[in-house]
Protein backbone atom coordinates (compact mmCIF):
# COMPACT_ATOMS: atom_id res chain seq x y z
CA UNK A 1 -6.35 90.54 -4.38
CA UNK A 2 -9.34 88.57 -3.61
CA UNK A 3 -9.52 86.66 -6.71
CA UNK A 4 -6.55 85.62 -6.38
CA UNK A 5 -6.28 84.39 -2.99
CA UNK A 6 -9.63 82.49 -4.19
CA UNK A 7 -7.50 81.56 -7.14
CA UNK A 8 -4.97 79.77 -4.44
CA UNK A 9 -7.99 78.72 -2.11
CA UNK A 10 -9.26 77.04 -5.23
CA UNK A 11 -5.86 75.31 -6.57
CA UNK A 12 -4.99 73.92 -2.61
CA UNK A 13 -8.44 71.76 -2.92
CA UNK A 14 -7.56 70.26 -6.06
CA UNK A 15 -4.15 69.24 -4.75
CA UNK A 16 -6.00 67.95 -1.55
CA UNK A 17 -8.24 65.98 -3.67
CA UNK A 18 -5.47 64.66 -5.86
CA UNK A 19 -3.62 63.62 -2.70
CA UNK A 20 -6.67 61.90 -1.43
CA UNK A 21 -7.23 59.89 -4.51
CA UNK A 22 -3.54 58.62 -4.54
CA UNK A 23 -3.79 57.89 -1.14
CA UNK A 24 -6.85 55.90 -1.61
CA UNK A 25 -5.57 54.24 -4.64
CA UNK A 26 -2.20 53.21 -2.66
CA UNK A 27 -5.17 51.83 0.21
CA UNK A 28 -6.83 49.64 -2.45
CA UNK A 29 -3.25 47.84 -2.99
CA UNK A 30 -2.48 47.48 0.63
CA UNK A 31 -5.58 46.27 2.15
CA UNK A 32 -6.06 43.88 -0.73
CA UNK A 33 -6.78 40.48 1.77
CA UNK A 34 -3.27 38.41 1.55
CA UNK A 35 -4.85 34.71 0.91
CA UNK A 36 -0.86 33.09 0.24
CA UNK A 37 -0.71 32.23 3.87
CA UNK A 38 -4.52 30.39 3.97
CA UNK A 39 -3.87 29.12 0.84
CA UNK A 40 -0.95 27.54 1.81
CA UNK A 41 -2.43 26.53 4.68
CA UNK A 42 -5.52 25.36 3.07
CA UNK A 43 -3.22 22.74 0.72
CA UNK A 44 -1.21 21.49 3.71
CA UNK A 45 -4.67 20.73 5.40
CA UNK A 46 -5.37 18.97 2.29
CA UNK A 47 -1.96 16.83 2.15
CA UNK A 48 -2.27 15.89 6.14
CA UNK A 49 -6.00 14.92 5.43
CA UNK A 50 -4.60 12.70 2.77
CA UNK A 51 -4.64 9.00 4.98
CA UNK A 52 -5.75 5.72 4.79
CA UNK A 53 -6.32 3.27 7.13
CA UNK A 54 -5.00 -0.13 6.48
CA UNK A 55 -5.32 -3.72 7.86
CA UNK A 56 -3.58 -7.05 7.80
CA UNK A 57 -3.93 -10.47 9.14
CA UNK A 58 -1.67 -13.23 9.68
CA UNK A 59 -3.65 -16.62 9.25
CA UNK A 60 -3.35 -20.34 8.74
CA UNK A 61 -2.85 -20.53 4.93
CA UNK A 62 -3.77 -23.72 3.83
CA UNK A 63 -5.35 -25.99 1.13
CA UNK A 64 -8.42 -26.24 2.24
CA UNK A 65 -10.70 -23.81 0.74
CA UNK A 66 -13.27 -23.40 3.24
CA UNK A 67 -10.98 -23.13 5.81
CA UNK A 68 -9.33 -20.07 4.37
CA UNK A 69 -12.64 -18.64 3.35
CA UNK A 70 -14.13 -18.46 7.08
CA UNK A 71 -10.96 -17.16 8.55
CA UNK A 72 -10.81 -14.22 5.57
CA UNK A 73 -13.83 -13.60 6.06
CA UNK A 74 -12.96 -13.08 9.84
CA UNK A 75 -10.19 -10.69 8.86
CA UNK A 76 -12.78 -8.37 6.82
CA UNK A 77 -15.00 -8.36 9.77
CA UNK A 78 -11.95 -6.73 11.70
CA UNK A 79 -11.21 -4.03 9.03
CA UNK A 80 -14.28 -3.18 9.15
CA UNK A 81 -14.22 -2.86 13.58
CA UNK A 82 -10.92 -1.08 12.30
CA UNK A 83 -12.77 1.16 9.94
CA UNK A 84 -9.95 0.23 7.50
CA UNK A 85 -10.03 1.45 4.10
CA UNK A 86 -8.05 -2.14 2.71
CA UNK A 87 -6.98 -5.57 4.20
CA UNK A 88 -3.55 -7.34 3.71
CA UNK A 89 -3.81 -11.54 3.44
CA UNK A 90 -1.02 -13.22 2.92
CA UNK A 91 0.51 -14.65 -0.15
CA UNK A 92 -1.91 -18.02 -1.40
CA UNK A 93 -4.44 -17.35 1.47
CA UNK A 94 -8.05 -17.81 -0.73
CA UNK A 95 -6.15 -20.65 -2.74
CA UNK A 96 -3.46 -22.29 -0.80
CA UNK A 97 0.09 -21.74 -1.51
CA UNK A 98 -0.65 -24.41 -4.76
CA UNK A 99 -1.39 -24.33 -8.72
CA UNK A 100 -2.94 -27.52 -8.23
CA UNK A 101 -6.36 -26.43 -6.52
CA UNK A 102 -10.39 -26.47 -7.83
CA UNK A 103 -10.14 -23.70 -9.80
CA UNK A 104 -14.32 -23.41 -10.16
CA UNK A 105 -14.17 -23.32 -6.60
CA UNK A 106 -11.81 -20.80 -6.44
CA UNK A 107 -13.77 -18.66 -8.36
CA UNK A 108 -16.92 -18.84 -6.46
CA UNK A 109 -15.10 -18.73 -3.26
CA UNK A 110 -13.47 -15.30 -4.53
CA UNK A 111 -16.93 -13.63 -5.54
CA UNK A 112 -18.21 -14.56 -1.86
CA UNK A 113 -15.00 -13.41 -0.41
CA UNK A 114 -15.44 -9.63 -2.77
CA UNK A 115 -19.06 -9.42 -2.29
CA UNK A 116 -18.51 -9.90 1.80
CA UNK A 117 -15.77 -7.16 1.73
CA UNK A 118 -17.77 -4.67 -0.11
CA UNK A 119 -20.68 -4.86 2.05
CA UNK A 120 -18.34 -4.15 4.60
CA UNK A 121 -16.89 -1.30 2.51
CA UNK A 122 -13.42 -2.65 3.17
CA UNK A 123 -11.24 -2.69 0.06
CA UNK A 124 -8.66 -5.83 -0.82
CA UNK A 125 -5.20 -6.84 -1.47
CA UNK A 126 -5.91 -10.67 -1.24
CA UNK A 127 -3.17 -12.98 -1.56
CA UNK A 128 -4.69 -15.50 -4.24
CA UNK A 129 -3.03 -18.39 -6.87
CA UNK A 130 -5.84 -17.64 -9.89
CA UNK A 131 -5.68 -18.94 -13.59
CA UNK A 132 -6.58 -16.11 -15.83
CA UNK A 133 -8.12 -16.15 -19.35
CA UNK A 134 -4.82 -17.12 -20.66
CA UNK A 135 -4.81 -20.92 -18.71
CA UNK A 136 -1.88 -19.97 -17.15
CA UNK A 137 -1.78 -19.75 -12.93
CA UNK A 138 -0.49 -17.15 -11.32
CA UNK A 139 0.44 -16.52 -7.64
CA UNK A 140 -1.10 -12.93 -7.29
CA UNK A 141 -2.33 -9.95 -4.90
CA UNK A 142 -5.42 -9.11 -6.26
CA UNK A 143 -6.32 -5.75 -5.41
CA UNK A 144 -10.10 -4.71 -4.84
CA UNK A 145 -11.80 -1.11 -4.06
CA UNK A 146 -14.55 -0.83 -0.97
CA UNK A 147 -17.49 -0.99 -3.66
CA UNK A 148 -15.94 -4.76 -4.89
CA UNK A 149 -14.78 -3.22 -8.04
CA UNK A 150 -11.65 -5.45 -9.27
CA UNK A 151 -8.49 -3.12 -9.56
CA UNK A 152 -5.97 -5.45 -11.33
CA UNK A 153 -3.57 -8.04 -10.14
CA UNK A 154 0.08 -8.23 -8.88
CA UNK A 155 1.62 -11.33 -10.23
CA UNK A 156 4.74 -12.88 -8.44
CA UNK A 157 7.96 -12.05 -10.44
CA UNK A 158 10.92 -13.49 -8.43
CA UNK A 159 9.33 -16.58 -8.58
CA UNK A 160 11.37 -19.25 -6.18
CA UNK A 161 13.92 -21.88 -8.02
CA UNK A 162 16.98 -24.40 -6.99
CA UNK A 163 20.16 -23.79 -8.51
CA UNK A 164 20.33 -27.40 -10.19
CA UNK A 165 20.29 -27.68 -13.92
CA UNK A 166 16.91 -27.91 -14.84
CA UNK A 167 15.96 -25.44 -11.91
CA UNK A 168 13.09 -27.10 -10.11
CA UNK A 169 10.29 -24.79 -8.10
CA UNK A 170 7.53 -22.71 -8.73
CA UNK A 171 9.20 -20.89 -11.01
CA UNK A 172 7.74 -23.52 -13.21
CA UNK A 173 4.24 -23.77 -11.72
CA UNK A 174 3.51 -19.93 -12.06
CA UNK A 175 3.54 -17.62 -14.89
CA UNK A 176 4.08 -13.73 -14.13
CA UNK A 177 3.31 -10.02 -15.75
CA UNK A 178 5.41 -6.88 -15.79
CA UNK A 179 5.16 -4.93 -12.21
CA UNK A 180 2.70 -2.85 -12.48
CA UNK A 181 0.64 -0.50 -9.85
CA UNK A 182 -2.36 0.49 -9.13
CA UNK A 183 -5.20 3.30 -8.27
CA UNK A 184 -6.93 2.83 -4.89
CA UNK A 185 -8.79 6.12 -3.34
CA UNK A 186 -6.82 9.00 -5.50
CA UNK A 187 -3.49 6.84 -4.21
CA UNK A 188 -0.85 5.14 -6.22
CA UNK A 189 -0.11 1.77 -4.50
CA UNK A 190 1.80 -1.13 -5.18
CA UNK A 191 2.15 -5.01 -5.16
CA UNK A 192 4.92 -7.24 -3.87
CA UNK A 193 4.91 -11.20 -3.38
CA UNK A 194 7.19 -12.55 -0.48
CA UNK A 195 10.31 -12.83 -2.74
CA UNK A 196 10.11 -9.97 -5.13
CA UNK A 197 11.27 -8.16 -1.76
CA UNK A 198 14.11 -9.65 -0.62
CA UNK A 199 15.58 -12.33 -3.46
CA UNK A 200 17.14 -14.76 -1.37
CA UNK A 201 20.00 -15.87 -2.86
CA UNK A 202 19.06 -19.60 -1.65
CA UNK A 203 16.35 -19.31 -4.21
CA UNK A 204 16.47 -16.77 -6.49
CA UNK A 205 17.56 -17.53 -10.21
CA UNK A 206 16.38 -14.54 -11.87
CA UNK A 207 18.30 -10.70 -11.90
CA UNK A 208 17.54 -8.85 -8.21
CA UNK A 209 15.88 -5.88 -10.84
CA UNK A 210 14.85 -4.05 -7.03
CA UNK A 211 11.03 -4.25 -7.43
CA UNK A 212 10.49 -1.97 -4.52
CA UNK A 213 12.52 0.67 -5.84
CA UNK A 214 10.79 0.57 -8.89
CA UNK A 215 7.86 1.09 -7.42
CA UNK A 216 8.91 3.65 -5.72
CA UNK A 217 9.81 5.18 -9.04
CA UNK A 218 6.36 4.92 -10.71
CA UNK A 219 5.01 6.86 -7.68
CA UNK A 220 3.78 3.90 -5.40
CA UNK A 221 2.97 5.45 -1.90
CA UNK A 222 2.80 2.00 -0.58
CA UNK A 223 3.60 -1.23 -0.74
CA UNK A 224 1.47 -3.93 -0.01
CA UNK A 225 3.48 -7.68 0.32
CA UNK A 226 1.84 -10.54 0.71
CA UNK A 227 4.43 -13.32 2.03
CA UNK A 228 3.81 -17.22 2.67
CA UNK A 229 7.97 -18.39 3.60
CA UNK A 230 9.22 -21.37 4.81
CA UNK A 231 9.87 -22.21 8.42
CA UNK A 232 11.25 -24.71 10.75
CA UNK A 233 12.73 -24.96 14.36
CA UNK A 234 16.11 -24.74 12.85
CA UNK A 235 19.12 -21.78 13.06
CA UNK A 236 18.43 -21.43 9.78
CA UNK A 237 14.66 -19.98 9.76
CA UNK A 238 16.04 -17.13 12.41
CA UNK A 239 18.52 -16.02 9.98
CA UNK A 240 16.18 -15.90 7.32
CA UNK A 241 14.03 -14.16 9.67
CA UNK A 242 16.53 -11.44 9.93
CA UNK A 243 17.51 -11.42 6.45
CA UNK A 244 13.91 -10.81 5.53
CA UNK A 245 13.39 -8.43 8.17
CA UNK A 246 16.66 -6.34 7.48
CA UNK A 247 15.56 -6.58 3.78
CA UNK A 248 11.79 -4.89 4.10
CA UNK A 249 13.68 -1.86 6.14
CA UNK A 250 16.51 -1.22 3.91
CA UNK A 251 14.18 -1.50 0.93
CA UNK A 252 11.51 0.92 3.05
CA UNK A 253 13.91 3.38 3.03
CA UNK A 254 15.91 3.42 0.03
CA UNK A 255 12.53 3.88 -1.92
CA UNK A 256 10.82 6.23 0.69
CA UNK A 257 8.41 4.53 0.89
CA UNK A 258 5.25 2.81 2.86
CA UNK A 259 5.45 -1.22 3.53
CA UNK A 260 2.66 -2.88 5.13
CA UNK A 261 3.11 -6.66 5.14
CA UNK A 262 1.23 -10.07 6.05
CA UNK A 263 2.66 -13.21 6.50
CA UNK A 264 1.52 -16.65 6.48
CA UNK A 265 1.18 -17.91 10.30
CA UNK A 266 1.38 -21.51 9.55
CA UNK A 267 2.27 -23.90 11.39
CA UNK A 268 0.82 -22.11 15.01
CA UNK A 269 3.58 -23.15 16.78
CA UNK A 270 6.65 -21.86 15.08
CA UNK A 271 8.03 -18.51 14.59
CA UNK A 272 7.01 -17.08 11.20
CA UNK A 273 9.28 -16.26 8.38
CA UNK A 274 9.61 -12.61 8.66
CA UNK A 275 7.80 -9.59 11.08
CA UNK A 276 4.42 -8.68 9.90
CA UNK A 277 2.91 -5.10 10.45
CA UNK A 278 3.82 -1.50 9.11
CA UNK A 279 7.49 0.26 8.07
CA UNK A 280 7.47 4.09 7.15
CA UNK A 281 9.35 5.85 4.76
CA UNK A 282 12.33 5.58 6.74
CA UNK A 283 12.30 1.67 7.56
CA UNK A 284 10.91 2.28 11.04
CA UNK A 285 8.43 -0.52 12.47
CA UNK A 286 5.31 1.69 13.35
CA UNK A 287 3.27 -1.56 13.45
CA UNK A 288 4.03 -4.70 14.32
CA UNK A 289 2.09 -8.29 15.80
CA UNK A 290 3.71 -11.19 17.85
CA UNK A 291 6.17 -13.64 15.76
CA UNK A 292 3.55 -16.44 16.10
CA UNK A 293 -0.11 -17.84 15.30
CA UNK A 294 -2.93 -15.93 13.98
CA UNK A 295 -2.27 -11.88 14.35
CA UNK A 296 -4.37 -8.94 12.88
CA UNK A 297 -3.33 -5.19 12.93
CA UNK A 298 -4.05 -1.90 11.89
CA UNK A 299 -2.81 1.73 11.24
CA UNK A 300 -3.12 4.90 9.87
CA UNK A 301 -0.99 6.00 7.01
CA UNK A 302 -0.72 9.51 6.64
CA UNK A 303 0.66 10.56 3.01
CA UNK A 304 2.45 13.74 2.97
């Protein structure tokens, strides 16, 4: 009888064990840490971190080189008050708005102007006309990183033309390369020249091909457009002032996508050709400076 209930006593602490070693086994599983939520967490920390600070002025383009050195050189020294990652110019601001310009000048003019925004660590999206290797001139954005480094160029592709037959314009003073865009601190970013936005019909002789949305479609974040249009103290420059305007937020938000603009703000006086400043993804000013004479801004993009 004793052996027995020992026999029992014995088999009831093997089942106890058994039980304990499931139990603890089923423990392991359920206090395993859950990291989904902090990792989740941890990559939307990462994709609100993801910003960049950008800057533009609106200046006095015109053909005098020195001029348009000193007052670029003035617009890096407030991206860098800004702590602004890149600066805007507008469209022929180093140059002129002009193929016909010194082009050895231009050159050294454009080192001084890259070597004084990387010692400020402020990157570049300078509105330039250049001649290239090829002896052709372009009317470009030439984009820079904050160490100087040369990223590539935008060239102008809806290049401005009359409707007569030959067209006269630049269209015959400027030569142009596919759209393209570019790399600038782990973003994909993008070039547009005054017209490539909008094509005015007044103007325009080559296909509307939607350069914006295109961008858009190779993964551009942002736009950068550098713009140098016409103006007078007619009705006429107020509707093109709305047309251009309507045109950067419709185009904004069909492509989802970041514009931050610059236009020329010559002559002082007079209204300029279109609103300069920042749209977001959905065509919303976030930005904007005062319709005339020299203007600088800056803002925050944050990339989600």
């Amino acid at each position: 009888m004793m052996k027995k209930y020992s026999k029992l006593q014995h088999n009831h602490k093997l089942v106890n064990i058994v039980l304990i070693f499931f139990i603890l086994v089923l423990l392991s599983f359920n206090t395993k840490p859950d990291n989904s939520f902090s990792t989740k967490h941890s990559q939307n920390d990462k994709r609100i971190q993801k910003r960049i600070r950008v800057a533009g002025v609106k200046i006095l383009v015109s053909n005098d080189l020195n001029a348009n050195v000193a007052v670029i050189k003035k617009a890096i020294d407030f991206a860098q008050q800004e702590k602004a990652d890149i600066l805007l110019t507008p469209e022929g601001s180093l140059s002129g708005y002009t193929p016909d310009f010194n082009r050895i000048e231009v050159k050294k003019a454009l080192k001084e102007i890259v070597d004084y925004a990387s010692s400020a660590k402020v990157g570049l999206a300078l509105g330039t006309c250049f001649y290239e290797e090829d002896n052709k001139c372009y009317n470009q954005i030439r984009f820079y990183d904050k160490e100087g480094s040369f990223l590539g160029f935008h060239s102008k592709i809806l290049r401005c033309g009359n409707h007569d037959d030959p067209e006269e314009g630049e269209i015959n003073y400027y030569a142009s390369t596919p759209l393209r865009t570019f790399e600038f601190e782990g973003m994909i970013i993008g070039g547009l020249i005054c017209n490539d936005m909008w094509a005015n019909p007044a103007c325009t002789t080559l296909p509307d091909t939607h350069l914006s949305q295109q961008l858009s479609k190779k993964g551009a974040m942002i736009i950068f457009h550098a713009v140098n249009g016409g103006r007078d103290d007619s009705e006429w420059s107020l509707v093109n002032w709305n047309f251009h305007e309507s045109n950067l937020r419709m185009r904004a938000a069909s492509g989802n996508i970041w514009v931050v603009t610059a236009d020329n703000s010559y002559p002082g006086h007079l209204k300029s050709s279109c609103p300069s400043g920042v749209l977001n993804p959905e065509g919303n000013w976030v930005c904007t400076t005062k319709a005339k004479g020299i203007q600088y801004f800056s803002y925050t993009i944050i990339l989600n």
